[in-house]
PDB file of N, CA and C in Angstrom:
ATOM      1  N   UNK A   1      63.285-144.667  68.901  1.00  0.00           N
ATOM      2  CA  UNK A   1      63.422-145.968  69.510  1.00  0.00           C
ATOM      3  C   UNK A   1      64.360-146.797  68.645  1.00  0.00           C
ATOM      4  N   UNK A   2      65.177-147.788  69.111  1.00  0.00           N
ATOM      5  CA  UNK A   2      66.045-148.541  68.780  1.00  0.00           C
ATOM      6  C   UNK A   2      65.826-149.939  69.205  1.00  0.00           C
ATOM      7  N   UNK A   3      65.764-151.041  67.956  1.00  0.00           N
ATOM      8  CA  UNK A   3      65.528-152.252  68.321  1.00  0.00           C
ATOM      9  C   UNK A   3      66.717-152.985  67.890  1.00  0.00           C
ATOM     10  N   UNK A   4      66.967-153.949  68.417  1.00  0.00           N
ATOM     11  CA  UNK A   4      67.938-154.912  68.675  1.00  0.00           C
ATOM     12  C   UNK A   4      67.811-156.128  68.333  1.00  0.00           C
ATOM     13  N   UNK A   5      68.421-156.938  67.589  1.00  0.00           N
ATOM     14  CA  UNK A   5      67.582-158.227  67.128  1.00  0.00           C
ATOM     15  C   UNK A   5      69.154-159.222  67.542  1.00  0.00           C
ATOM     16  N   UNK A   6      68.793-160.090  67.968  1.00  0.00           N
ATOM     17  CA  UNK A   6      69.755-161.460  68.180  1.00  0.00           C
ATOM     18  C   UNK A   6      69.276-161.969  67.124  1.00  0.00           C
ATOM     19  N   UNK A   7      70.435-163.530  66.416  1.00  0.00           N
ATOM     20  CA  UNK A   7      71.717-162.904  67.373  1.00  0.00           C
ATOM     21  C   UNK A   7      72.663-162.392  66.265  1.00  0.00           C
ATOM     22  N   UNK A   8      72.554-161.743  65.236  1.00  0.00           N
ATOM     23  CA  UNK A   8      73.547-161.215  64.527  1.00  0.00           C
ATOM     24  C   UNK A   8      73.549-159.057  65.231  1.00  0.00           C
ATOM     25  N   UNK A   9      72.877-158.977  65.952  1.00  0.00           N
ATOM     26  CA  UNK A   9      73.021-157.772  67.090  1.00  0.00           C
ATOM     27  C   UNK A   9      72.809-156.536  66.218  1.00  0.00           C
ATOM     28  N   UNK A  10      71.530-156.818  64.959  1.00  0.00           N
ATOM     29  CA  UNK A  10      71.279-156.027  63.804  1.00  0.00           C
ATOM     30  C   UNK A  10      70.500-154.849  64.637  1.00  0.00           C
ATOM     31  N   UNK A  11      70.944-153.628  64.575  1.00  0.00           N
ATOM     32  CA  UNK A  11      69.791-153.002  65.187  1.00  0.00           C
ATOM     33  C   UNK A  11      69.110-152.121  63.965  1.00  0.00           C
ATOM     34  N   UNK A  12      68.101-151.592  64.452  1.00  0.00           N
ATOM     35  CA  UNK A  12      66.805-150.881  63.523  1.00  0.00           C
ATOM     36  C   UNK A  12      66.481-149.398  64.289  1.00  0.00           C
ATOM     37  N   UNK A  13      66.262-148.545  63.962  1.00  0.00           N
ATOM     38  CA  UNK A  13      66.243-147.072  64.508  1.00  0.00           C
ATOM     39  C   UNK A  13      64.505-147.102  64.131  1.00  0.00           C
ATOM     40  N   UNK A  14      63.445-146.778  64.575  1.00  0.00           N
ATOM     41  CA  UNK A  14      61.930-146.763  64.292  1.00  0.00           C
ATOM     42  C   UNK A  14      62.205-145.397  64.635  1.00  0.00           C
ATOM     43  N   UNK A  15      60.834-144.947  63.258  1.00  0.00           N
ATOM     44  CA  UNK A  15      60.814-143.616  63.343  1.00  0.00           C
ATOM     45  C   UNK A  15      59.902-143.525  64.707  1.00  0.00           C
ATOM     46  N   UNK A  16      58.988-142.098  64.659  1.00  0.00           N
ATOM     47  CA  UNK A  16      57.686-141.695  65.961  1.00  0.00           C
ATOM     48  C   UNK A  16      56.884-142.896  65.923  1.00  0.00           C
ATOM     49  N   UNK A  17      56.380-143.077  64.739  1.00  0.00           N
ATOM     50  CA  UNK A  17      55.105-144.221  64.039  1.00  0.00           C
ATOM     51  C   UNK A  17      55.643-145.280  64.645  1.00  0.00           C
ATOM     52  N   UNK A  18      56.406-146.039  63.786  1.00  0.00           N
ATOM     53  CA  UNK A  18      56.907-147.407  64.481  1.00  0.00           C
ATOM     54  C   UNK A  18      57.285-147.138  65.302  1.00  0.00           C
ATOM     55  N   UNK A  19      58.246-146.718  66.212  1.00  0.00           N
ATOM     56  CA  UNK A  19      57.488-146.561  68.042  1.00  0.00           C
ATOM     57  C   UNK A  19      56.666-146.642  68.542  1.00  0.00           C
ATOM     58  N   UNK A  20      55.724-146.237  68.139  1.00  0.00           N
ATOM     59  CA  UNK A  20      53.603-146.572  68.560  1.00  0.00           C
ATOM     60  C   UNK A  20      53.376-147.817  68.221  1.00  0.00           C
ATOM     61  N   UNK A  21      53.669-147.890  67.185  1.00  0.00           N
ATOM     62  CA  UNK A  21      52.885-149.308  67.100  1.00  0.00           C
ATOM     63  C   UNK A  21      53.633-150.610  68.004  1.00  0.00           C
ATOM     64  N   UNK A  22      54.864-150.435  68.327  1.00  0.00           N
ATOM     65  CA  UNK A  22      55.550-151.292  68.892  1.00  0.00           C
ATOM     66  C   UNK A  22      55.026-151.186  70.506  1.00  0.00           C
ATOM     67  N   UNK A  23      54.721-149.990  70.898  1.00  0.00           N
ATOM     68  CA  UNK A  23      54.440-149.800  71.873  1.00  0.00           C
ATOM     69  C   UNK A  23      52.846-150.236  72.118  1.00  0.00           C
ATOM     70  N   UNK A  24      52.161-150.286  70.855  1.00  0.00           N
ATOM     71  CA  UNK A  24      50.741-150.575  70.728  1.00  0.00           C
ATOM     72  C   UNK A  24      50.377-152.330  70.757  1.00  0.00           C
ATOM     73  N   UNK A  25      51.694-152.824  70.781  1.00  0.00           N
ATOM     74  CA  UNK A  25      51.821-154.289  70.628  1.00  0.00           C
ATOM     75  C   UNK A  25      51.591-155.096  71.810  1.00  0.00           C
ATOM     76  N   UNK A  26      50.665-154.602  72.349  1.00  0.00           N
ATOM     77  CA  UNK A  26      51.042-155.123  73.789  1.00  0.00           C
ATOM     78  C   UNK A  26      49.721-156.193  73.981  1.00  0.00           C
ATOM     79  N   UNK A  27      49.364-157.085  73.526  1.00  0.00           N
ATOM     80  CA  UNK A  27      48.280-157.549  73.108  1.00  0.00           C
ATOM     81  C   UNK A  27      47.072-157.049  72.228  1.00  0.00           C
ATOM     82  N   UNK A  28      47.512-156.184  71.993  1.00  0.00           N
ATOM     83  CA  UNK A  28      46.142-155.802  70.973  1.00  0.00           C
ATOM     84  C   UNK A  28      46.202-156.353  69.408  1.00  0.00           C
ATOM     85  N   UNK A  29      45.308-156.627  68.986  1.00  0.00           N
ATOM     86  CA  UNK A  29      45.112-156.767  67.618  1.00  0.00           C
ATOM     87  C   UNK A  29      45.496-155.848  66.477  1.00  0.00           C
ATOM     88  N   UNK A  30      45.815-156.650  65.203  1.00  0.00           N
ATOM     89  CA  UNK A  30      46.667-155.097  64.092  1.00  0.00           C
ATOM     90  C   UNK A  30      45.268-154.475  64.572  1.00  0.00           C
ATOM     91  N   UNK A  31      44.130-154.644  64.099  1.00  0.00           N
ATOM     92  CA  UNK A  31      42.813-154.094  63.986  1.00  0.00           C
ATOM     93  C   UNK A  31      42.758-152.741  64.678  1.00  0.00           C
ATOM     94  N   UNK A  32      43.284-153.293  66.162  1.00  0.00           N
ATOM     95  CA  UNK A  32      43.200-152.279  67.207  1.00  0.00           C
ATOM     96  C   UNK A  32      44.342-151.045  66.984  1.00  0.00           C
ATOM     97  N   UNK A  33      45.353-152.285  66.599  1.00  0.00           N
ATOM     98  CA  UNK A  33      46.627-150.760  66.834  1.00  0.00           C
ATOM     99  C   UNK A  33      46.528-149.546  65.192  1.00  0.00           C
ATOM    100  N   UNK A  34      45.539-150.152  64.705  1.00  0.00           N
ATOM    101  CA  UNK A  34      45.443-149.504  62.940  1.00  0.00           C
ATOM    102  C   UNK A  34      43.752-148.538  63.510  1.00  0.00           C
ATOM    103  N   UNK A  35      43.674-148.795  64.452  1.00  0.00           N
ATOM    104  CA  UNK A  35      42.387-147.863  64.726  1.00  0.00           C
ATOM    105  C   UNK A  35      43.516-146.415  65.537  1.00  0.00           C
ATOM    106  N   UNK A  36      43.986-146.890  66.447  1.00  0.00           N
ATOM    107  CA  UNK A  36      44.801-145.952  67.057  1.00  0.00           C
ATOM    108  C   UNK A  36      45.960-144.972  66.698  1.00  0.00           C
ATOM    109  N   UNK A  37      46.362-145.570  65.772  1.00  0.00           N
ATOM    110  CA  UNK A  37      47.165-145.219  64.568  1.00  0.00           C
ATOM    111  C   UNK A  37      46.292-143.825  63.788  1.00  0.00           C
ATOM    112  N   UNK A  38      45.718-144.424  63.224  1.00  0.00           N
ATOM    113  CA  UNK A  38      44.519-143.900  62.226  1.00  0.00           C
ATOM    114  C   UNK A  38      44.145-142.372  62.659  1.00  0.00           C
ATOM    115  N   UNK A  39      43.829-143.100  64.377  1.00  0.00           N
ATOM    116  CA  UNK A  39      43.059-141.432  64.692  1.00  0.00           C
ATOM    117  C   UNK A  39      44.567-140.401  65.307  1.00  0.00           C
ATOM    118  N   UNK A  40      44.881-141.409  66.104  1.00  0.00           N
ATOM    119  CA  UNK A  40      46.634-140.153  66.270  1.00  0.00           C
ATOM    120  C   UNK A  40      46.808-139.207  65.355  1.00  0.00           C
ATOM    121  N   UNK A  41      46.995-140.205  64.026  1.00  0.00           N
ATOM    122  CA  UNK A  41      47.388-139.412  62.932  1.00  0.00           C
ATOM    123  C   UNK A  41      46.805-138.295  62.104  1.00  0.00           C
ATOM    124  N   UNK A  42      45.133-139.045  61.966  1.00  0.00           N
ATOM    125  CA  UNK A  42      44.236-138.265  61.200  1.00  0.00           C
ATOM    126  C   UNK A  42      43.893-138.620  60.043  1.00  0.00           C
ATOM    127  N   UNK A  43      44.766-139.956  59.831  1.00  0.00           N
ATOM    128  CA  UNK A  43      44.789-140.661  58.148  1.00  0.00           C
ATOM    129  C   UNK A  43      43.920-141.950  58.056  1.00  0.00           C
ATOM    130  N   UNK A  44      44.015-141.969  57.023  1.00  0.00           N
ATOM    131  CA  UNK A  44      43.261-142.828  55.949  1.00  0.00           C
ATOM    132  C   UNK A  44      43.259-144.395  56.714  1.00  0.00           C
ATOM    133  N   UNK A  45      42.155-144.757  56.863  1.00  0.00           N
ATOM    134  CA  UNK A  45      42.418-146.144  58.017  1.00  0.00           C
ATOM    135  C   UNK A  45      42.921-146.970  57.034  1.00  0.00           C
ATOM    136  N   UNK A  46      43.058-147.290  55.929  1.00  0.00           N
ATOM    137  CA  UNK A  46      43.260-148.429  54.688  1.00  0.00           C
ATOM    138  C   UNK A  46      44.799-148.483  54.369  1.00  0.00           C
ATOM    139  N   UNK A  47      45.436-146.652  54.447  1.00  0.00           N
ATOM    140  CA  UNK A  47      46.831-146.960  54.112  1.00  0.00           C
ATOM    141  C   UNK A  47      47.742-146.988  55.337  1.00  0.00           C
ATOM    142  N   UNK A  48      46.549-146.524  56.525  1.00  0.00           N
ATOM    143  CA  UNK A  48      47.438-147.057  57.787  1.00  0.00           C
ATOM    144  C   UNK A  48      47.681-148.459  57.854  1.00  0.00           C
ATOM    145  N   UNK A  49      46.591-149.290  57.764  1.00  0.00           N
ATOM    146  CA  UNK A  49      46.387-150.122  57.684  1.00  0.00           C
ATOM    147  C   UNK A  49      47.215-151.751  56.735  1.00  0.00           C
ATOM    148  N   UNK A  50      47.662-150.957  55.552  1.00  0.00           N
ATOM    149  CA  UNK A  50      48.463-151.206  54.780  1.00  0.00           C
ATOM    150  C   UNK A  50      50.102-151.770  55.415  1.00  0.00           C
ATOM    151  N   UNK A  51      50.126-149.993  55.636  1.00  0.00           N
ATOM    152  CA  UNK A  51      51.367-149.903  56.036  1.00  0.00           C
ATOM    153  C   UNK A  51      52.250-150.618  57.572  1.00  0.00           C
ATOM    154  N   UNK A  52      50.948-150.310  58.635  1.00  0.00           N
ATOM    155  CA  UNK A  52      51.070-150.889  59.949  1.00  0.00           C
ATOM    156  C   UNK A  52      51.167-152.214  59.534  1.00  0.00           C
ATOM    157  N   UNK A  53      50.421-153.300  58.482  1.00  0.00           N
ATOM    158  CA  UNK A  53      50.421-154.835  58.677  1.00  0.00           C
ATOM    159  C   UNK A  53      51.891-155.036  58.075  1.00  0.00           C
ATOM    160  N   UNK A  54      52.432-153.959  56.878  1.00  0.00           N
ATOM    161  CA  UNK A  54      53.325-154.700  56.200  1.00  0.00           C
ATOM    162  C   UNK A  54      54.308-154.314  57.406  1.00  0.00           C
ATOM    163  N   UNK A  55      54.581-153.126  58.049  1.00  0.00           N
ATOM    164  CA  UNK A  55      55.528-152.694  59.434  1.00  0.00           C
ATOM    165  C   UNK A  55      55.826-153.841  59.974  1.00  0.00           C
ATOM    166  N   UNK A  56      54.671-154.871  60.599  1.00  0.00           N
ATOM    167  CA  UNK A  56      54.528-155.558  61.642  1.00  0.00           C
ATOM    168  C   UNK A  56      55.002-157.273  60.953  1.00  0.00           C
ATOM    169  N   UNK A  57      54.682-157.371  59.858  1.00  0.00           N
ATOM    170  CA  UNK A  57      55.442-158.588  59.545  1.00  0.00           C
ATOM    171  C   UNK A  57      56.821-158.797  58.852  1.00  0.00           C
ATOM    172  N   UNK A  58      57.186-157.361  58.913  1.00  0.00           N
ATOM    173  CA  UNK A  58      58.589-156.998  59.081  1.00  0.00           C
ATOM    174  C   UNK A  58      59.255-157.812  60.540  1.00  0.00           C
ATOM    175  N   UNK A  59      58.744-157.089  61.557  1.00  0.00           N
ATOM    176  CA  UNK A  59      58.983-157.097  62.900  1.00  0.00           C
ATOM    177  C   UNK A  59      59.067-159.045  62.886  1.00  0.00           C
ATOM    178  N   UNK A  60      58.116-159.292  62.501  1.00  0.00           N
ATOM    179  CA  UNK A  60      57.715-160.654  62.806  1.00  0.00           C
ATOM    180  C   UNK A  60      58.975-161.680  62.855  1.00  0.00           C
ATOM    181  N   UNK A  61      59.056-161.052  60.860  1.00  0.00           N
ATOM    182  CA  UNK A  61      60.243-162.065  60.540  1.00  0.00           C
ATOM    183  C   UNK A  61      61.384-161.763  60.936  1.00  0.00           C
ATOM    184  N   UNK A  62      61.715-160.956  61.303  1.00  0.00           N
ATOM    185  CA  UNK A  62      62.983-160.294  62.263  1.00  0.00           C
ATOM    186  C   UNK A  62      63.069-160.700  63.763  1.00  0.00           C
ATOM    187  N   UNK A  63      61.778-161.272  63.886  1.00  0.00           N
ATOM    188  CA  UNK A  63      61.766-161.574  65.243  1.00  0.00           C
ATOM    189  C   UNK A  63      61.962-160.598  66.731  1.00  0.00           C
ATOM    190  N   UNK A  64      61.415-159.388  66.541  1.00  0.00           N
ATOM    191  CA  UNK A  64      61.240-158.484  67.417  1.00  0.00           C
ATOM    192  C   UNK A  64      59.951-158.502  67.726  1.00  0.00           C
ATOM    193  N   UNK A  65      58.973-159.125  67.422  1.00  0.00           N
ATOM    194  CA  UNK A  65      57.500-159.451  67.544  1.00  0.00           C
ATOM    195  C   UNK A  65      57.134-160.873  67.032  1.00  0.00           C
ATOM    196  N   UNK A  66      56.403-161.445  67.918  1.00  0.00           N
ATOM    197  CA  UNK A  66      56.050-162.419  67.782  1.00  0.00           C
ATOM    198  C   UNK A  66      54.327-162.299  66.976  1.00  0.00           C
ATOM    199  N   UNK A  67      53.691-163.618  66.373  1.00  0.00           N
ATOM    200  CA  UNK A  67      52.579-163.047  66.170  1.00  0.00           C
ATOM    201  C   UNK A  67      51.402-163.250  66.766  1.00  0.00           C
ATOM    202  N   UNK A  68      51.683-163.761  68.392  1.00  0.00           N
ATOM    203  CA  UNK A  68      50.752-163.430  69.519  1.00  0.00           C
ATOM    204  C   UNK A  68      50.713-162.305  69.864  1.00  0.00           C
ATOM    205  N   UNK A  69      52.023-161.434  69.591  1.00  0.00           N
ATOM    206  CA  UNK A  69      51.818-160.284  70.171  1.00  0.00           C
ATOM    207  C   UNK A  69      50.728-159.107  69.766  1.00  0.00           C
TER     208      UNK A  69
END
């Protein structure tokens, strides 16, 4: 997946993972998308967990996610 950010037209290539979770963004809570994550994977809910919040306020401040989403 390929994201696109206005307006300097920066794009970002997401690996499988960040694809899910972006796709997992669809109102659900980190909570939720770090449960779904977790079991997909088979890993450790704490460093999913880790990793998915720091992912997502990446996204934030980049503005490809809002944090209603």
């Amino acid at each position: 997946m390929v994201v696109v950010t206005l307006p300097g037209l920066e794009t970002r290539v997401l690996n499988e993972v960040g694809a899910r979770v972006v796709e997992l963004a669809d109102g659900r809570t980190l909570g939720e998308i770090v449960e779904v994550v977790a079991s997909e994977l088979d890993a450790d809910r704490e460093v999913v967990r880790r990793d998915v919040r720091a992912f997502v306020l990446d996204l934030v401040r980049e503005r490809v996610l809002s944090e209603d989403a």
